[in-house]
C-alpha atoms as a PDB file:
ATOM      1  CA  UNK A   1     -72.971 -72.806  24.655  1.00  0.00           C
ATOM      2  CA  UNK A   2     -70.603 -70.567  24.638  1.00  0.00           C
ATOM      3  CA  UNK A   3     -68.276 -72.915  22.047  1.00  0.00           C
ATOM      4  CA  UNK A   4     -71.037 -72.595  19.538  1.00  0.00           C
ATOM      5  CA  UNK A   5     -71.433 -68.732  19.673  1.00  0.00           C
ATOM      6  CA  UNK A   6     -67.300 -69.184  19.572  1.00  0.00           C
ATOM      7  CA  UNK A   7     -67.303 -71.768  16.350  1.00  0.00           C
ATOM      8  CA  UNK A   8     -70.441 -69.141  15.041  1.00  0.00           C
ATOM      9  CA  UNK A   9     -68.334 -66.006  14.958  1.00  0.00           C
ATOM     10  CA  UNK A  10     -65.210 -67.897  13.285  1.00  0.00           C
ATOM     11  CA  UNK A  11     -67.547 -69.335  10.891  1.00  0.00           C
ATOM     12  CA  UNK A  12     -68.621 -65.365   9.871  1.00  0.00           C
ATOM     13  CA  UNK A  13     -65.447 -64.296  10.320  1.00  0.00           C
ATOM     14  CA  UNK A  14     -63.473 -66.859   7.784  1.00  0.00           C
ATOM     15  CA  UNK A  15     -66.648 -66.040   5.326  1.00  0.00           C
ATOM     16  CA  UNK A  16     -66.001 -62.307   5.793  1.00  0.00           C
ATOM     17  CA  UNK A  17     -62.033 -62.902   4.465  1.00  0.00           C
ATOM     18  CA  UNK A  18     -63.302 -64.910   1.590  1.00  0.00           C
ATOM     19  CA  UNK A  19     -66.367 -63.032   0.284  1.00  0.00           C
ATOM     20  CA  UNK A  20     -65.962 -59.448   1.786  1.00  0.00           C
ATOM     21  CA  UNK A  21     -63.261 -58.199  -0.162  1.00  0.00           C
ATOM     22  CA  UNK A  22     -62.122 -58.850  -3.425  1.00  0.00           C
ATOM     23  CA  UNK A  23     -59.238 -60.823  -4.532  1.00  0.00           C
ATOM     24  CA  UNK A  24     -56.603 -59.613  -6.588  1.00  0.00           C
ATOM     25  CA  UNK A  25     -55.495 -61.244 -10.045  1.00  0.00           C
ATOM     26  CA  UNK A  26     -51.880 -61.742 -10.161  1.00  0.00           C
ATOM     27  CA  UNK A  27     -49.978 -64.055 -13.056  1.00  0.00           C
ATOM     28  CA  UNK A  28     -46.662 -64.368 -14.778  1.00  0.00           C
ATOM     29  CA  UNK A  29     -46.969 -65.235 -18.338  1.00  0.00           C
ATOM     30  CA  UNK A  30     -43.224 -65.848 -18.921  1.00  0.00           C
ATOM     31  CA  UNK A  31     -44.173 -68.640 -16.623  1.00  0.00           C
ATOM     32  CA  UNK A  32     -47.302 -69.435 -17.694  1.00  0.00           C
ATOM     33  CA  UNK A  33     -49.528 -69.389 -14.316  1.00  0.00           C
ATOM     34  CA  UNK A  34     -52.433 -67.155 -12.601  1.00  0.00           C
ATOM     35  CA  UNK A  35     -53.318 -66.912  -9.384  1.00  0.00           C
ATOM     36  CA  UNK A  36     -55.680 -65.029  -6.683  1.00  0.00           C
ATOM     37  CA  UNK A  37     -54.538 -62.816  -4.041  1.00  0.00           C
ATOM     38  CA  UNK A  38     -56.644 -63.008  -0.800  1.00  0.00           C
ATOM     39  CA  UNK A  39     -57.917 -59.589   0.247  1.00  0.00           C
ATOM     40  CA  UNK A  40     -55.784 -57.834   2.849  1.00  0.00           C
ATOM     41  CA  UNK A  41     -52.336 -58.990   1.144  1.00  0.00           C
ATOM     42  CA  UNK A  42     -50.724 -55.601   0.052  1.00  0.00           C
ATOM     43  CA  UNK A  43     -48.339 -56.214  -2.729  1.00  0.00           C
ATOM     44  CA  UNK A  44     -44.022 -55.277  -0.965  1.00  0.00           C
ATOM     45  CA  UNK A  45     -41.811 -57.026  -3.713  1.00  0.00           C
ATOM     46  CA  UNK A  46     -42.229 -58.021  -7.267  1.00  0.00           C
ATOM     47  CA  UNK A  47     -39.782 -59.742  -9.225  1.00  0.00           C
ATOM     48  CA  UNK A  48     -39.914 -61.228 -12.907  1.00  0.00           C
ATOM     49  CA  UNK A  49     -40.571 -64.816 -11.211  1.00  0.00           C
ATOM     50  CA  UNK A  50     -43.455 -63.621  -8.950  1.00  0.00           C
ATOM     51  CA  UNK A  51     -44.256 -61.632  -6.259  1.00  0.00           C
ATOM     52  CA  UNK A  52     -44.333 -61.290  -1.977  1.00  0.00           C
ATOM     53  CA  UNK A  53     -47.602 -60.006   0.023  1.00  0.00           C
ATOM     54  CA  UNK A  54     -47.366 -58.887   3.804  1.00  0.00           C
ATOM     55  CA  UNK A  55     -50.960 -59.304   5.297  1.00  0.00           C
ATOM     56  CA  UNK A  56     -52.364 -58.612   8.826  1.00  0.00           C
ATOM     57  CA  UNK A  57     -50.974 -59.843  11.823  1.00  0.00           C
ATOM     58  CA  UNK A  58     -47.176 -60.272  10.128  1.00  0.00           C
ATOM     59  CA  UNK A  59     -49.101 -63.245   7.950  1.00  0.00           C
ATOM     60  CA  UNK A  60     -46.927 -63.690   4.242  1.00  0.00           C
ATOM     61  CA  UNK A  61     -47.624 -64.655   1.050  1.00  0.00           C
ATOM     62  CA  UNK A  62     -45.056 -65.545  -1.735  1.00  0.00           C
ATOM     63  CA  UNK A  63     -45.694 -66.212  -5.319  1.00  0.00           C
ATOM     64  CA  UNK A  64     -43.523 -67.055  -7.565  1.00  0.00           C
ATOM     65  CA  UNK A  65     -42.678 -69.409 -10.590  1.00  0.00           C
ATOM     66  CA  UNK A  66     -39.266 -71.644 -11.375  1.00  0.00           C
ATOM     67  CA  UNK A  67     -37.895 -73.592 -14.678  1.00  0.00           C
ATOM     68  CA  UNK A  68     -37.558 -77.152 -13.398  1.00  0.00           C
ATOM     69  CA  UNK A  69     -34.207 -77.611 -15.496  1.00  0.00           C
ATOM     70  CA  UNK A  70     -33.353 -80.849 -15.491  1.00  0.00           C
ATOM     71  CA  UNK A  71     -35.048 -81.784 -11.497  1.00  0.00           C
ATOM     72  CA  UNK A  72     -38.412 -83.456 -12.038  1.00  0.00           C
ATOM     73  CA  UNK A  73     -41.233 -81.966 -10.478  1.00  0.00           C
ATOM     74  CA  UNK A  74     -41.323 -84.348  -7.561  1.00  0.00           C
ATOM     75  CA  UNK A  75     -37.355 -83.788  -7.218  1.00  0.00           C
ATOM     76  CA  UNK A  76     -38.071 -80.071  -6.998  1.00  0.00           C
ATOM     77  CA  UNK A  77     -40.792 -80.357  -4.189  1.00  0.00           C
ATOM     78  CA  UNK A  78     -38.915 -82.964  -2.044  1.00  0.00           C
ATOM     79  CA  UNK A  79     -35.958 -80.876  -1.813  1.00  0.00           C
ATOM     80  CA  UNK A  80     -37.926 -77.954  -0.842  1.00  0.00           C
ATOM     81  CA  UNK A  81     -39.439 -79.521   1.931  1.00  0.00           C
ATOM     82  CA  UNK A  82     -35.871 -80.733   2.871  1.00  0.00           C
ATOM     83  CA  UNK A  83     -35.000 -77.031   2.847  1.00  0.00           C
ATOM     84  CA  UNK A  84     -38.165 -76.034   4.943  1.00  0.00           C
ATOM     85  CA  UNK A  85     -37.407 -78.859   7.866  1.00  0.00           C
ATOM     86  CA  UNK A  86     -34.104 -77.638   7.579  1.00  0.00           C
ATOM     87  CA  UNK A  87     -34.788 -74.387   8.440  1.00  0.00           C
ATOM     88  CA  UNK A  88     -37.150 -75.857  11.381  1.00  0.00           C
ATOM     89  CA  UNK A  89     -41.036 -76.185   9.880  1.00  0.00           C
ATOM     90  CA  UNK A  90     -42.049 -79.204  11.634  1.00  0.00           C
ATOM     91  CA  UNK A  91     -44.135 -80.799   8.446  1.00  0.00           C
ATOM     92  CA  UNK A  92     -47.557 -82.286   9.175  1.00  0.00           C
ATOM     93  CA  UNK A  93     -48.839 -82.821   5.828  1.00  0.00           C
ATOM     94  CA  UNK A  94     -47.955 -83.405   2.736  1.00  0.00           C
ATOM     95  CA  UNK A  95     -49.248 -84.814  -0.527  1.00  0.00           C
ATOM     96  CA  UNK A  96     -46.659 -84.716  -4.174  1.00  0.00           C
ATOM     97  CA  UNK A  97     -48.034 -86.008  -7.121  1.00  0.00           C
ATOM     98  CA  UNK A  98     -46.217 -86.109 -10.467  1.00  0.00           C
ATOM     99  CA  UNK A  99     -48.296 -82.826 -11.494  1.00  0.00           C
ATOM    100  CA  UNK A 100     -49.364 -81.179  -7.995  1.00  0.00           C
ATOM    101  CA  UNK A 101     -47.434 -81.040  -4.440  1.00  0.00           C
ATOM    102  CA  UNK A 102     -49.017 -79.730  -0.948  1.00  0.00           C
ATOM    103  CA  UNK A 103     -47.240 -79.555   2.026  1.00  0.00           C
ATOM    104  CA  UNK A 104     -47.656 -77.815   5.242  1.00  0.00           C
ATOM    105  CA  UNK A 105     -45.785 -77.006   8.845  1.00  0.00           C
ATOM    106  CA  UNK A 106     -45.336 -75.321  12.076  1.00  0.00           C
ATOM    107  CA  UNK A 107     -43.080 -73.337  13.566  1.00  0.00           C
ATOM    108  CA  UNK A 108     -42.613 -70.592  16.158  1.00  0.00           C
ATOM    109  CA  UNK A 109     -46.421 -70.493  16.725  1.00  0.00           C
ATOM    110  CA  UNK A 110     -46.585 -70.286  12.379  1.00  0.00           C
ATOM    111  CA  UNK A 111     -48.104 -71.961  10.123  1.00  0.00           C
ATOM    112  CA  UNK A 112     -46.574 -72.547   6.671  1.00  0.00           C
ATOM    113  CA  UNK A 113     -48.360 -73.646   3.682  1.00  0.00           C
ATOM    114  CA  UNK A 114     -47.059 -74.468   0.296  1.00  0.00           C
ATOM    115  CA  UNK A 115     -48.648 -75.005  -2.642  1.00  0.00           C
ATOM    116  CA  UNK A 116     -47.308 -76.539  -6.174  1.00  0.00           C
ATOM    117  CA  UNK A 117     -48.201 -77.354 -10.178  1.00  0.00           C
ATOM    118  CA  UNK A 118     -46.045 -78.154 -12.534  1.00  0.00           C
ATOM    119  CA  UNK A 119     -47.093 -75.898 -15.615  1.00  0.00           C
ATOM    120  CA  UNK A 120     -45.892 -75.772 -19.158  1.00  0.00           C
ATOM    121  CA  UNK A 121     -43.324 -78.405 -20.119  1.00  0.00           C
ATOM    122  CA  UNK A 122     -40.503 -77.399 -17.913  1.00  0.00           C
ATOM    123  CA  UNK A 123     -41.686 -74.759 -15.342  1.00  0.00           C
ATOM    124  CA  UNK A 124     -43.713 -74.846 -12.022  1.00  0.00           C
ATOM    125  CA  UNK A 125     -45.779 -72.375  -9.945  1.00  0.00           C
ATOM    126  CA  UNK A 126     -45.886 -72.139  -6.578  1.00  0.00           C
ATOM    127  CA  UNK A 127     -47.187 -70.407  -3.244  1.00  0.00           C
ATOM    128  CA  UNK A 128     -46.396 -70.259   0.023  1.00  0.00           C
ATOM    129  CA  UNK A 129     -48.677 -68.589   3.203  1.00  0.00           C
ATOM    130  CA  UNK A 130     -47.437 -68.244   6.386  1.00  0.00           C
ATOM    131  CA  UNK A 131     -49.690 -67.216   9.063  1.00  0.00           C
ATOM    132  CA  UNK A 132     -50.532 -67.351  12.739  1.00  0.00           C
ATOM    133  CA  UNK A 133     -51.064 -70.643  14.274  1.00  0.00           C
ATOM    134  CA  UNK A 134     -54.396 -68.899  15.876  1.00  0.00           C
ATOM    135  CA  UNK A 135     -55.751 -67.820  12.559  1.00  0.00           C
ATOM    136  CA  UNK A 136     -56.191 -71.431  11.334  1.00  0.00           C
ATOM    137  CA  UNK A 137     -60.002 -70.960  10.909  1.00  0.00           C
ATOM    138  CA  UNK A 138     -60.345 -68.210   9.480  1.00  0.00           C
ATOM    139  CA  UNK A 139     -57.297 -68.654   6.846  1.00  0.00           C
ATOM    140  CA  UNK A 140     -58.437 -72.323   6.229  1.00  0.00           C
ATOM    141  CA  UNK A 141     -61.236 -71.186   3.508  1.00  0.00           C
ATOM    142  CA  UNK A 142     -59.028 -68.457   2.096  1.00  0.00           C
ATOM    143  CA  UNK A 143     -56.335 -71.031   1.238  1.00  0.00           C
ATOM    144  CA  UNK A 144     -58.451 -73.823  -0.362  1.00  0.00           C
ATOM    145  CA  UNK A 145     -59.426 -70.675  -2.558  1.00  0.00           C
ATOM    146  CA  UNK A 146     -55.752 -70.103  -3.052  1.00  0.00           C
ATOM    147  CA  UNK A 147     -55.321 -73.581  -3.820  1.00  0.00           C
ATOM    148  CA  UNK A 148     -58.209 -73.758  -6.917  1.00  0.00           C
ATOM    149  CA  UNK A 149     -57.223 -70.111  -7.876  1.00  0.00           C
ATOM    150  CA  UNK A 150     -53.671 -71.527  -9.148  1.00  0.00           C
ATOM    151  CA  UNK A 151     -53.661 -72.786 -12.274  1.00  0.00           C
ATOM    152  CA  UNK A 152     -51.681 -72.711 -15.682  1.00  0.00           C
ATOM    153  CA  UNK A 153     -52.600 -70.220 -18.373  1.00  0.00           C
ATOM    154  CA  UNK A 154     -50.514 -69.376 -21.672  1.00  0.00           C
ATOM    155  CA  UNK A 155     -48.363 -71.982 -21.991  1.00  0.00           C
END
């Protein structure tokens, strides 16, 4: 019983991130991508290529955009996962297409996600979210949203 009051409140509670608060528009038309910002992310850099948000409980998001030069899409995202089990993400899933990329990973009680599109002719846009391991409930809904909210625009 008390597993289903348990799955019940993270239920209402993952709903509460998604619905209760609205989401912040963020782009970079140099770029050529939008994107939503979950509610709770508080905007602590911007750059030309993007922007960072710190959220509760030390959780990070990082938005940003990159010319491709002459690395393919796929090229791009394969070395950045080399980079992130470099740096010790232990990946558990991942998914590249010639047009989209997903990955994800662990590490220190963290979990990273990363999100890709290629956009325009030679540019991609990209997000990563890093949040606690014990907030993968609740942040599950919020970054399938993340994931539909990025999309190309003014190319």
């Amino acid at each position: 019983m008390s597993r289903i009051v348990l799955a019940f409140a993270c239920i209402l509670y993952s709903t509460a991130l998604v619905q209760g608060k609205p989401w912040q528009h963020f782009g970079v038309k140099e770029f050529g991508f939008i994107f939503d910002v979950p509610p709770g992310f508080a905007l602590s850099q911007r750059s030309d290529q993007g922007a960072a948000f710190e959220g509760e409980r030390q959780a990070f998001l990082a938005v940003w955009g990159a010319r491709l030069g002459k690395a393919s899409f796929e090229a791009e995202i394969e070395h950045r996962m080399v980079q992130d089990e470099t740096d010790g993400w232990r990946l558990t899933y991942r998914r590249l297409t010639p047009k989209w990329a997903s990955y994800s990973g662990v590490k220190d009680g963290q979990i990273r996600y990363v999100r890709a599109i290629k956009v325009c002719a030679d540019r991609a846009a990209l997000f990563t979210i890093n949040y606690s391991r014990d907030e993968k409930v609740p942040y599950d809904p919020v970054v399938v949203r993340m994931v539909r909210s990025l999309r190309a625009e003014g190319c």
